[in-house]
PDB file of N, CA and C in Angstrom:
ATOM      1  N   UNK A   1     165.253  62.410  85.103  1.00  0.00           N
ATOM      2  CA  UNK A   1     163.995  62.652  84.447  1.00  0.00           C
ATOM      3  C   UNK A   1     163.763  61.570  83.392  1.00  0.00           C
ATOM      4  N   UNK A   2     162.650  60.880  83.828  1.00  0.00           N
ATOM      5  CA  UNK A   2     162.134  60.148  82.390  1.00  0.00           C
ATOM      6  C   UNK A   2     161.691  60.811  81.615  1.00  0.00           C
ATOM      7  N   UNK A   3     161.439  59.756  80.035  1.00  0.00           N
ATOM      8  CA  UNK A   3     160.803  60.595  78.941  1.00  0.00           C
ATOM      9  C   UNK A   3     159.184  59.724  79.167  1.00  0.00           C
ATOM     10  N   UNK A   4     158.410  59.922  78.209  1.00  0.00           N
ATOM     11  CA  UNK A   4     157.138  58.868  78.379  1.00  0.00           C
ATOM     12  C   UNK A   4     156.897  57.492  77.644  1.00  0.00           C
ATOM     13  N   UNK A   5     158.272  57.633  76.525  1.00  0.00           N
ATOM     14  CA  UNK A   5     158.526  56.577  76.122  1.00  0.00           C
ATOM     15  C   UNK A   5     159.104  55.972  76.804  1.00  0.00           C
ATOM     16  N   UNK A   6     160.341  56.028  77.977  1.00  0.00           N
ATOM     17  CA  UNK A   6     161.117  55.321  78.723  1.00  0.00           C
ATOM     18  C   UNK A   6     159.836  54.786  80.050  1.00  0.00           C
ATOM     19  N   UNK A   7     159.104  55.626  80.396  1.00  0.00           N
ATOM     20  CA  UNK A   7     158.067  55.062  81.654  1.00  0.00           C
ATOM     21  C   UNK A   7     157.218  54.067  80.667  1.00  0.00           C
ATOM     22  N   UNK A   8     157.169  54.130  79.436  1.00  0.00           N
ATOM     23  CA  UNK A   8     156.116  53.048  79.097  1.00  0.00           C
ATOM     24  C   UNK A   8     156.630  52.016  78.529  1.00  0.00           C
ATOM     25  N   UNK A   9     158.003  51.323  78.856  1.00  0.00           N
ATOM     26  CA  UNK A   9     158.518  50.171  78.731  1.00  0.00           C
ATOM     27  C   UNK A   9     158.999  49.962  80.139  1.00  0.00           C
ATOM     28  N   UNK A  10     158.458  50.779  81.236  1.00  0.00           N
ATOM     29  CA  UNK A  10     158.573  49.997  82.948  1.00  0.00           C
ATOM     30  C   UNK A  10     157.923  49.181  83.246  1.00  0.00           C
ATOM     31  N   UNK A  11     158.031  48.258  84.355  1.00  0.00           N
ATOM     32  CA  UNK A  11     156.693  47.112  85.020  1.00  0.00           C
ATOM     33  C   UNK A  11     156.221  47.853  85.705  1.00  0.00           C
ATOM     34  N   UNK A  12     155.270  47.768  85.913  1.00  0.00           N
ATOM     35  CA  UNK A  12     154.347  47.885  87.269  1.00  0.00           C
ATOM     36  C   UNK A  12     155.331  48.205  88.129  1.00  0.00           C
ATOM     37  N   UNK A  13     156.258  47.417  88.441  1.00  0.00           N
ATOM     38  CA  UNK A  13     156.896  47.662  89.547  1.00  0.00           C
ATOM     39  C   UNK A  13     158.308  48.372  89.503  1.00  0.00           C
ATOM     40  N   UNK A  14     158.215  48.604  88.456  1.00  0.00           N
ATOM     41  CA  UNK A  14     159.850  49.606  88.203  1.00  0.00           C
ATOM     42  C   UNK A  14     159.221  50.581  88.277  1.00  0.00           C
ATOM     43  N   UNK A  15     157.657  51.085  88.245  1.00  0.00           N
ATOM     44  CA  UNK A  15     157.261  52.390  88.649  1.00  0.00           C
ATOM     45  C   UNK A  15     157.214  52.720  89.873  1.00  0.00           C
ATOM     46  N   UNK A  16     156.587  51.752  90.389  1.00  0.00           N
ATOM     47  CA  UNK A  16     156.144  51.743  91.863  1.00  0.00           C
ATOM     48  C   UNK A  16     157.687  51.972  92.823  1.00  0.00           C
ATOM     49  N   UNK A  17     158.846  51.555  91.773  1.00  0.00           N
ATOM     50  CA  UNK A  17     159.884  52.202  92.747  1.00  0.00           C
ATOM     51  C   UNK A  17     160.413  53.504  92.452  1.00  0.00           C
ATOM     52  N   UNK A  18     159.805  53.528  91.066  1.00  0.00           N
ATOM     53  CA  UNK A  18     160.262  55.435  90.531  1.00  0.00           C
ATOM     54  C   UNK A  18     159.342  56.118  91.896  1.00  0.00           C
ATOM     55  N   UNK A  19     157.811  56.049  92.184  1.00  0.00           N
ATOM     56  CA  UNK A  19     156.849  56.853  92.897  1.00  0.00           C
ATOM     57  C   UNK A  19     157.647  56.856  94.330  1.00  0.00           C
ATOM     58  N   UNK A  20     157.830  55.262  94.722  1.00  0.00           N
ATOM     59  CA  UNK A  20     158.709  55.439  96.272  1.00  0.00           C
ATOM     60  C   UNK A  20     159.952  56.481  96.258  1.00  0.00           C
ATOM     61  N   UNK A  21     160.801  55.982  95.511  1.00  0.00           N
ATOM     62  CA  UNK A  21     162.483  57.309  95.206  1.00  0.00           C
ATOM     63  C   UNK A  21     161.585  58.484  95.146  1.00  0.00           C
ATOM     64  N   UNK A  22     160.238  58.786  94.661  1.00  0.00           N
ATOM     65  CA  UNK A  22     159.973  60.393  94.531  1.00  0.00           C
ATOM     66  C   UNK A  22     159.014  60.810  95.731  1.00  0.00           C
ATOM     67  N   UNK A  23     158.758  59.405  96.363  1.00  0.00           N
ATOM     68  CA  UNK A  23     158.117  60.128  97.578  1.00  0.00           C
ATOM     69  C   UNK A  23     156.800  60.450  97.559  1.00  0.00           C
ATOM     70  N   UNK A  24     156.058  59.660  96.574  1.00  0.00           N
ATOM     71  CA  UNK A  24     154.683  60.004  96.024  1.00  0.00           C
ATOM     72  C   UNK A  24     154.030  58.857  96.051  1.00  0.00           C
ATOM     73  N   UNK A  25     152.793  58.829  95.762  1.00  0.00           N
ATOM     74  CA  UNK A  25     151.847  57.786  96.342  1.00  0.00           C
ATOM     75  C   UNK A  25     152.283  56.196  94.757  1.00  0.00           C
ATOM     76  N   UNK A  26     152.597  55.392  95.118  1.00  0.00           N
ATOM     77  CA  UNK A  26     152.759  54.690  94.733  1.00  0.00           C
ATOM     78  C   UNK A  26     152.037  52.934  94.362  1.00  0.00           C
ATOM     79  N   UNK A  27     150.718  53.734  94.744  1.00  0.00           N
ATOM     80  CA  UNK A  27     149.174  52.672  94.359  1.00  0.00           C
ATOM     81  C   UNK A  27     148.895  53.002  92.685  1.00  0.00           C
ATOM     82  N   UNK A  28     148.627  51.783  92.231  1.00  0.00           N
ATOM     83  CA  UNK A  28     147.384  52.084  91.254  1.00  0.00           C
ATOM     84  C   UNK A  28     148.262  51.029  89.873  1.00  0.00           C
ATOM     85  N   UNK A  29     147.530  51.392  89.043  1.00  0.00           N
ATOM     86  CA  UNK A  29     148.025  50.903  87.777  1.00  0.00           C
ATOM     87  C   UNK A  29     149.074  51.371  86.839  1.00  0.00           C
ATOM     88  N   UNK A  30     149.523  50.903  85.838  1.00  0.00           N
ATOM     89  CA  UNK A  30     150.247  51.687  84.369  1.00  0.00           C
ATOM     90  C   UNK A  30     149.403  53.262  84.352  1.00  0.00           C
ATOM     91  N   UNK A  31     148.663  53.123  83.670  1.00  0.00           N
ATOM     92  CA  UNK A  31     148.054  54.309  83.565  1.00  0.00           C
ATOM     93  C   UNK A  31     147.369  55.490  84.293  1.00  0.00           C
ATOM     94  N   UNK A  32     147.627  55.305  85.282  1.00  0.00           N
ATOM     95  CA  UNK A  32     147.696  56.272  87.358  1.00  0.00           C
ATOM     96  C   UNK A  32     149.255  56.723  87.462  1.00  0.00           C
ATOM     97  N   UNK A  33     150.062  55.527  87.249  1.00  0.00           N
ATOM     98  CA  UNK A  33     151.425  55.437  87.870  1.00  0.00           C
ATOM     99  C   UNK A  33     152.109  57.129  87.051  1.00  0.00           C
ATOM    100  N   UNK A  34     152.154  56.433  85.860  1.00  0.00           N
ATOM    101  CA  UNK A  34     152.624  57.199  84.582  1.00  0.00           C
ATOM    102  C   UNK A  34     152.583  59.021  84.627  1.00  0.00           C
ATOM    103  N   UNK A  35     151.164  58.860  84.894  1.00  0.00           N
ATOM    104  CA  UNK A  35     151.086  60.702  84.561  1.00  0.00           C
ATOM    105  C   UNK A  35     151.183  60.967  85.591  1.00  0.00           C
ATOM    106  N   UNK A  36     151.210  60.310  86.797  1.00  0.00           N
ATOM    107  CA  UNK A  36     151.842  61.127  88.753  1.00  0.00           C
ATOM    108  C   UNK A  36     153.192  61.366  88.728  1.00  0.00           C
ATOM    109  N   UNK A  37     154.090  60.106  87.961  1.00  0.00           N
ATOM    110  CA  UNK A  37     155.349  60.389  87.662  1.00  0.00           C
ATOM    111  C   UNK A  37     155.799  61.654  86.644  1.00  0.00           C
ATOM    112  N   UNK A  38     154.817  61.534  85.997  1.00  0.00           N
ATOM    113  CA  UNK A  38     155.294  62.972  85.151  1.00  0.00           C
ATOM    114  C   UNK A  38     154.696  64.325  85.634  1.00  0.00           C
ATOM    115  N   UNK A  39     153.616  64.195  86.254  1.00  0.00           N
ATOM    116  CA  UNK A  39     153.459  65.665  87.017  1.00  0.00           C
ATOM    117  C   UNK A  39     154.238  65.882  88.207  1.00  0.00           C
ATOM    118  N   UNK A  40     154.834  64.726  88.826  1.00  0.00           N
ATOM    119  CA  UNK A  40     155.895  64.634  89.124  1.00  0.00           C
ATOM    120  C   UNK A  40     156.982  65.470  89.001  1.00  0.00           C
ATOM    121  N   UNK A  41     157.868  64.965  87.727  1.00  0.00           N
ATOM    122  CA  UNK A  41     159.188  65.588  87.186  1.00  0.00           C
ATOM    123  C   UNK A  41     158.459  66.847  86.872  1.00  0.00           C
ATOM    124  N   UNK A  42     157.570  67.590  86.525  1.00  0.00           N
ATOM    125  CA  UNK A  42     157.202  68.286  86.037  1.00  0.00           C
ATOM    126  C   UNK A  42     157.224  69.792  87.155  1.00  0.00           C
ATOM    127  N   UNK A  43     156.666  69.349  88.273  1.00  0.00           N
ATOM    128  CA  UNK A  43     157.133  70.174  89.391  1.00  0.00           C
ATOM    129  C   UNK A  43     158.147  70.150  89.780  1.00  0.00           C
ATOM    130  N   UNK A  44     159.332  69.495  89.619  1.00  0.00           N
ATOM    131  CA  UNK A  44     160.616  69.370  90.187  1.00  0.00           C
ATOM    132  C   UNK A  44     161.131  70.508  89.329  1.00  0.00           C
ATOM    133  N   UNK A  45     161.103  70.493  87.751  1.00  0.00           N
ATOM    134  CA  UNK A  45     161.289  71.256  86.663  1.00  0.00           C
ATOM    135  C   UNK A  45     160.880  72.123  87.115  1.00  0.00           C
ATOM    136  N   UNK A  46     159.642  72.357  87.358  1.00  0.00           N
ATOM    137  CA  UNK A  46     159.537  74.502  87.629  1.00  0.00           C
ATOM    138  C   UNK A  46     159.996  75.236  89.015  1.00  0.00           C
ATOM    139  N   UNK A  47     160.107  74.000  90.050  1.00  0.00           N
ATOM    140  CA  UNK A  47     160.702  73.986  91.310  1.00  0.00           C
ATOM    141  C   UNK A  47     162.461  74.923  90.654  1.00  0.00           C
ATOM    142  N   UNK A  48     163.046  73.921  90.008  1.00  0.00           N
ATOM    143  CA  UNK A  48     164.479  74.397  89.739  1.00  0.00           C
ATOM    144  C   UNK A  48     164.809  75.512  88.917  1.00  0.00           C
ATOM    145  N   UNK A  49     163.674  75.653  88.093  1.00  0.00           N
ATOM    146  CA  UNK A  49     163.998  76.569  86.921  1.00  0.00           C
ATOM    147  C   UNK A  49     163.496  78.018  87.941  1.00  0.00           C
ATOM    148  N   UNK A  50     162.619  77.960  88.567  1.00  0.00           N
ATOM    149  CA  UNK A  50     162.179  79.387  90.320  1.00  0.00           C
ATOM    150  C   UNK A  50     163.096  79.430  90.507  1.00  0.00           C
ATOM    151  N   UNK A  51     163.857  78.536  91.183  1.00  0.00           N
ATOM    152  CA  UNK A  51     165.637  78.541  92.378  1.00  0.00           C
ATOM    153  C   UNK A  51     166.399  79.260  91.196  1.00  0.00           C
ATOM    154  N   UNK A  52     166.476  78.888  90.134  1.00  0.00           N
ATOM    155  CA  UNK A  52     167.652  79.219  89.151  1.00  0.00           C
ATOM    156  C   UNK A  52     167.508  80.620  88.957  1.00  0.00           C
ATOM    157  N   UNK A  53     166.053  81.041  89.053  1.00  0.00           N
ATOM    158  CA  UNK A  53     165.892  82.494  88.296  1.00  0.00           C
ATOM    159  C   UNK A  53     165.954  83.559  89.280  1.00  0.00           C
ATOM    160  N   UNK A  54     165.746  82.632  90.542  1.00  0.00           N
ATOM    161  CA  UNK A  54     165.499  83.766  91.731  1.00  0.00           C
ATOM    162  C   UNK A  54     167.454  83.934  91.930  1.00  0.00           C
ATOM    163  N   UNK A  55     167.875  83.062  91.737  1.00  0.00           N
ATOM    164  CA  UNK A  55     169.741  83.206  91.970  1.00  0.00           C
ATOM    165  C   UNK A  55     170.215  83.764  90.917  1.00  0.00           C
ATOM    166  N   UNK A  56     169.960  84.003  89.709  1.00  0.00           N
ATOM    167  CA  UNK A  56     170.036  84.555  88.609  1.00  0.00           C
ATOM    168  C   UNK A  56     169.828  85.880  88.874  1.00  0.00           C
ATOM    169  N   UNK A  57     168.298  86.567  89.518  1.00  0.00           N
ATOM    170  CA  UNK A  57     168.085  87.755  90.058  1.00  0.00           C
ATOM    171  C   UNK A  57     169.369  88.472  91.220  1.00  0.00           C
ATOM    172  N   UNK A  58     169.177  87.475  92.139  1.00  0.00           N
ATOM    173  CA  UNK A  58     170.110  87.747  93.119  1.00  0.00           C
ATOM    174  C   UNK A  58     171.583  88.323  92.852  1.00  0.00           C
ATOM    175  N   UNK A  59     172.263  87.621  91.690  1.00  0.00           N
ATOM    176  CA  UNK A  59     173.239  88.023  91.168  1.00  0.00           C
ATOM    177  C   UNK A  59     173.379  89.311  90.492  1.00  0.00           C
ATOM    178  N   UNK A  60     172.317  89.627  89.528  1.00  0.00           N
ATOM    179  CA  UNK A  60     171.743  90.815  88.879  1.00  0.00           C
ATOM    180  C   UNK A  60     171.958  91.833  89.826  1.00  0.00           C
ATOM    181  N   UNK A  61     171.425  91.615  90.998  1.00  0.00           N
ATOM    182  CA  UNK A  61     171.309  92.608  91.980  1.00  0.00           C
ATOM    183  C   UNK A  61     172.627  93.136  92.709  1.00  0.00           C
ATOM    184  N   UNK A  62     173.549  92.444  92.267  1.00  0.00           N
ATOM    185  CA  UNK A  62     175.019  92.722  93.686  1.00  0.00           C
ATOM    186  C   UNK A  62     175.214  91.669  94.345  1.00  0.00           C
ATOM    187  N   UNK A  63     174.378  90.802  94.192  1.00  0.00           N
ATOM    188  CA  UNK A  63     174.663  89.963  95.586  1.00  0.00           C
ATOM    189  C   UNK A  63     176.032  89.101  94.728  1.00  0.00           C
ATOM    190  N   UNK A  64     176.973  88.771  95.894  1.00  0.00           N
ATOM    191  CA  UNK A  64     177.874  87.702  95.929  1.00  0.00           C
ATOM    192  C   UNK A  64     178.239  86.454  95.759  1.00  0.00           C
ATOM    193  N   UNK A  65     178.199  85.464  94.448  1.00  0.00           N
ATOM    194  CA  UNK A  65     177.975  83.905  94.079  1.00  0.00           C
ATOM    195  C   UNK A  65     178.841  83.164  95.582  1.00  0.00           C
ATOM    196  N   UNK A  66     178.029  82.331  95.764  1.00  0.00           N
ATOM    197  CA  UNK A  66     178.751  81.109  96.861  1.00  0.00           C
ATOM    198  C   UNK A  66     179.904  80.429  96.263  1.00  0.00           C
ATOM    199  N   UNK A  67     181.019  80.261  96.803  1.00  0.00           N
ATOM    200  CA  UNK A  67     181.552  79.543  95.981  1.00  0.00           C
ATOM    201  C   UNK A  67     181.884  77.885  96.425  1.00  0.00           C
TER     202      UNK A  67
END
């Protein structure tokens, strides 16, 4: 995860390879690049923190940790 100070000392093109590694559209400028990358991390974040809570539940419930 970047911060927005760390994406705003990237090139152009150190973004354009953050957007490729994330699999996201990787056209446009500094200021396009920037906030796709962070709505970006931003869904990955509530993506993991769902998985975490729904396995968190699961456990609550009886169920058995993987080991």
């Amino acid at each position: 995860m970047y911060t927005l100070i760390q994406l705003s000392q990237f090139t152009k093109t150190e973004l354009q390879s953050i957007c490729i590694d994330y699999g996201i559209k990787s056209s446009g400028n500094l200021s396009a690049l920037i906030p796709r990358i962070r709505f970006h991390q931003e869904k990955i974040q509530k993506e993991k923190e769902a998985k975490d809570e729904a396995k968190k539940q699961l456990l609550e419930n009886g169920a058995k940790p993987r080991c």
